[in-house]
Protein backbone atom coordinates (compact mmCIF):
# COMPACT_ATOMS: atom_id res chain seq x y z
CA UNK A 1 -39.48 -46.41 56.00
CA UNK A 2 -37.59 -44.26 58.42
CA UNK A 3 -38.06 -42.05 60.72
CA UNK A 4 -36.60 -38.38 59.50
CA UNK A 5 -37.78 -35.53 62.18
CA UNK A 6 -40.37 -34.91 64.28
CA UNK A 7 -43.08 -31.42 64.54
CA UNK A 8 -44.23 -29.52 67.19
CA UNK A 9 -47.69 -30.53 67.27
CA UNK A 10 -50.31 -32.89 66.23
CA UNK A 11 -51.09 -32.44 62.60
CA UNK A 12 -51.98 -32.99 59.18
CA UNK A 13 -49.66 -33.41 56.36
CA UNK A 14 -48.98 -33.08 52.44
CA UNK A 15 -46.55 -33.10 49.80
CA UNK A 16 -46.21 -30.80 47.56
CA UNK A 17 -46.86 -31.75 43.61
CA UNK A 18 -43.95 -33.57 42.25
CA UNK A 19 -43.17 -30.53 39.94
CA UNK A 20 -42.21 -28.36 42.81
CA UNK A 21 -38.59 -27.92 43.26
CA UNK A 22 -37.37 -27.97 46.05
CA UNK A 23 -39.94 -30.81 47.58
CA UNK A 24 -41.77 -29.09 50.44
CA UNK A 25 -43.88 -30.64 53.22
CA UNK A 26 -46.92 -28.96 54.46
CA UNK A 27 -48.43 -29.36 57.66
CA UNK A 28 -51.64 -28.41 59.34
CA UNK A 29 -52.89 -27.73 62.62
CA UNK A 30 -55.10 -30.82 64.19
CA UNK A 31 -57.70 -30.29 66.56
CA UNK A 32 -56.07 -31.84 69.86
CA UNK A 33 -53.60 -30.83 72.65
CA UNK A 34 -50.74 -29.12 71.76
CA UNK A 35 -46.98 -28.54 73.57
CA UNK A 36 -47.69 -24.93 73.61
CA UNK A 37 -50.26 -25.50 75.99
CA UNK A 38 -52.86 -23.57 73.84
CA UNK A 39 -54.47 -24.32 69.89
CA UNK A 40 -52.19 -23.00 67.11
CA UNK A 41 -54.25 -22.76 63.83
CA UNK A 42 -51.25 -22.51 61.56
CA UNK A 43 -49.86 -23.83 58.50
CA UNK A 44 -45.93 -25.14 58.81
CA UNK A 45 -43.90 -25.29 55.09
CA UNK A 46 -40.86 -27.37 55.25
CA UNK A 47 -38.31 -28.12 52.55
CA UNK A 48 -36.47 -31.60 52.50
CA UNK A 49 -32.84 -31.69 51.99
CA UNK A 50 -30.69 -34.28 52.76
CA UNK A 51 -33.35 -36.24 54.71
CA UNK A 52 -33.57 -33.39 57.23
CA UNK A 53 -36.96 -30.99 57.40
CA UNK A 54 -35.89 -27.27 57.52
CA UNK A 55 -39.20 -24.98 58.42
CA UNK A 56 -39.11 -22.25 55.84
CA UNK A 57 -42.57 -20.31 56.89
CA UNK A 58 -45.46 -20.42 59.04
CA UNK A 59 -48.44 -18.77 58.36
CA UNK A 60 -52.31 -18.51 60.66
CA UNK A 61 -55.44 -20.70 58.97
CA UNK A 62 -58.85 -19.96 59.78
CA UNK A 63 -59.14 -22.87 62.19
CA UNK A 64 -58.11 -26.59 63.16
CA UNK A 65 -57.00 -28.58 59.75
CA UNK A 66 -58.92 -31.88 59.36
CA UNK A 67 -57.86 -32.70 55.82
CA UNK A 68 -55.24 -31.04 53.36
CA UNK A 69 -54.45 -32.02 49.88
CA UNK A 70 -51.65 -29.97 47.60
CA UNK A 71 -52.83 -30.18 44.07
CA UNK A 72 -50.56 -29.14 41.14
CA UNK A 73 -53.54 -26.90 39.77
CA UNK A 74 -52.20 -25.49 36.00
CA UNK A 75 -52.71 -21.99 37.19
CA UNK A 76 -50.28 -21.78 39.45
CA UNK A 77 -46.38 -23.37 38.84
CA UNK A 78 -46.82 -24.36 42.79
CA UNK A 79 -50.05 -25.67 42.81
CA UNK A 80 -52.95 -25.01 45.39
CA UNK A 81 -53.36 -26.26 48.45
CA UNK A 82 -57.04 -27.09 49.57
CA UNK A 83 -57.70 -27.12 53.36
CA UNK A 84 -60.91 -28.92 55.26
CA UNK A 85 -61.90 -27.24 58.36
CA UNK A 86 -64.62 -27.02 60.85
CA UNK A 87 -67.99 -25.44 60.58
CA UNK A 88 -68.31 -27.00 57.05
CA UNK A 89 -65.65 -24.63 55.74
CA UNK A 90 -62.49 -25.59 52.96
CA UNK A 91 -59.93 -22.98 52.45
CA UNK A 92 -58.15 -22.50 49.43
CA UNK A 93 -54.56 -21.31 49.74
CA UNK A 94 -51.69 -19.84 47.42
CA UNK A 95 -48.17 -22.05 48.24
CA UNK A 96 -46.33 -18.98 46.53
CA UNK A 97 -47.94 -16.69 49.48
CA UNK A 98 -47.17 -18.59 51.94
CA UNK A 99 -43.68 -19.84 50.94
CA UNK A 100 -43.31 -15.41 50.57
CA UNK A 101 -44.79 -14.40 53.95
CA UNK A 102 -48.02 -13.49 52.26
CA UNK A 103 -51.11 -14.00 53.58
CA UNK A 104 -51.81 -17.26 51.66
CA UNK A 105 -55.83 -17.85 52.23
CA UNK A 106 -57.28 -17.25 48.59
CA UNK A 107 -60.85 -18.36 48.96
CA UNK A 108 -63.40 -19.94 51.82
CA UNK A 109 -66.18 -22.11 50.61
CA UNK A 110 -68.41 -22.96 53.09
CA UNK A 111 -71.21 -25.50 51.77
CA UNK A 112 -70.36 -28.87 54.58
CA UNK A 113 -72.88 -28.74 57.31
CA UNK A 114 -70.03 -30.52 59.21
CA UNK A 115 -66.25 -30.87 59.66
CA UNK A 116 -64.51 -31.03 55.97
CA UNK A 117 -62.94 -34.44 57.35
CA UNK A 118 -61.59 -35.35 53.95
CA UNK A 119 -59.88 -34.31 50.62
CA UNK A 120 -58.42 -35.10 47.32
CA UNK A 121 -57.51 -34.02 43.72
CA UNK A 122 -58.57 -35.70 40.94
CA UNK A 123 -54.94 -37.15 39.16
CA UNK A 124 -56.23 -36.30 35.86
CA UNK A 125 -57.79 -32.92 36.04
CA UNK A 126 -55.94 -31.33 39.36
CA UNK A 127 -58.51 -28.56 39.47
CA UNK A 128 -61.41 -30.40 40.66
CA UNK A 129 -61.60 -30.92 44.30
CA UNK A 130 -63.71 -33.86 46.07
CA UNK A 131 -64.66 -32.95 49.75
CA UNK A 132 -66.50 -35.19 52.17
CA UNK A 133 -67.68 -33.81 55.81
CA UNK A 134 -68.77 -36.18 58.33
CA UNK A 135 -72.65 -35.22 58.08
CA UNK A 136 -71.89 -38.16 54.98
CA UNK A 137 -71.97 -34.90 52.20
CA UNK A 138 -69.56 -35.27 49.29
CA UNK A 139 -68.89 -32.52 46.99
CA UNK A 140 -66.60 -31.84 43.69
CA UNK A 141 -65.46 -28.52 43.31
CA UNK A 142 -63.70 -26.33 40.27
CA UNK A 143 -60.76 -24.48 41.47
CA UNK A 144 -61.22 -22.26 38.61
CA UNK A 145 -65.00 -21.32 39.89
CA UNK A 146 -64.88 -22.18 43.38
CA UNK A 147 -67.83 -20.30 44.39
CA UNK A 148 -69.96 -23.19 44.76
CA UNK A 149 -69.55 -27.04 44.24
CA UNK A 150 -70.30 -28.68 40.71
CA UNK A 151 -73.62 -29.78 39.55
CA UNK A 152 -74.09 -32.99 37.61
């Protein structure tokens, strides 16, 4: 492993789905101190290219980023990135919007009683979401019908 750069801040990170060309990282605001001396709740894109990170965008989120997860969701050629946050909230995000300026939030679902601490896309069907909040809740949620979690 080596090191490649270094961000501004403390924060999350994820890749974006292996069918995304150019490869982008995304990073997320973490709850801590940060250089600026203040909080910045912000999502940073940044393409690779010749192991060197080059921001490309910056866009606000609706609060500190505990979790993040970039699933290659089938309708959307980028994807859709899936944010935990604080207050029991998950955001749901457009990559194209955000790579164009847009403003990228698409959806809030707010079921956690807690912090959304944790994250990840099922590898065989990228449109269900599981999302775990530290009041020990887990939930699986439909990207196509995010409205409210599944139901066994």
């Amino acid at each position: 492993m080596s090191f490649i750069s270094g961000v501004e801040d403390p924060c999350i990170s994820a890749w974006s789905p292996k069918s995304v060309l150019p490869n982008y990282l995304l990073t997320g605001s973490y709850e801590g101190v940060y250089s600026t001396g203040h909080e910045r709740n912000v999502f940073d894109l940044y393409s690779l290219q010749n192991d060197e990170l080059n921001k490309v965008q910056t866009a606000p989120i609706i609060s500190p980023a505990y979790s993040l997860v970039w699933s290659p969701t089938t309708g959307s050629p980028m994807g859709t990135i899936v944010a935990g946050h604080s207050e029991g909230r998950m955001g749901i995000y457009s990559p194209e919007n955000l790579l164009n300026g847009i403003e990228p939030m698409r959806h809030v679902c707010a079921r956690h009683t807690g912090a959304v601490r944790t994250i990840d896309a099922n590898p065989f069907q990228p449109n269900l979401i599981a999302s775990g909040a530290q009041s020990s809740e887990i939930f699986i949620w439909d990207l196509n019908s995010p409205d409210k979690p599944m139901t066994p």
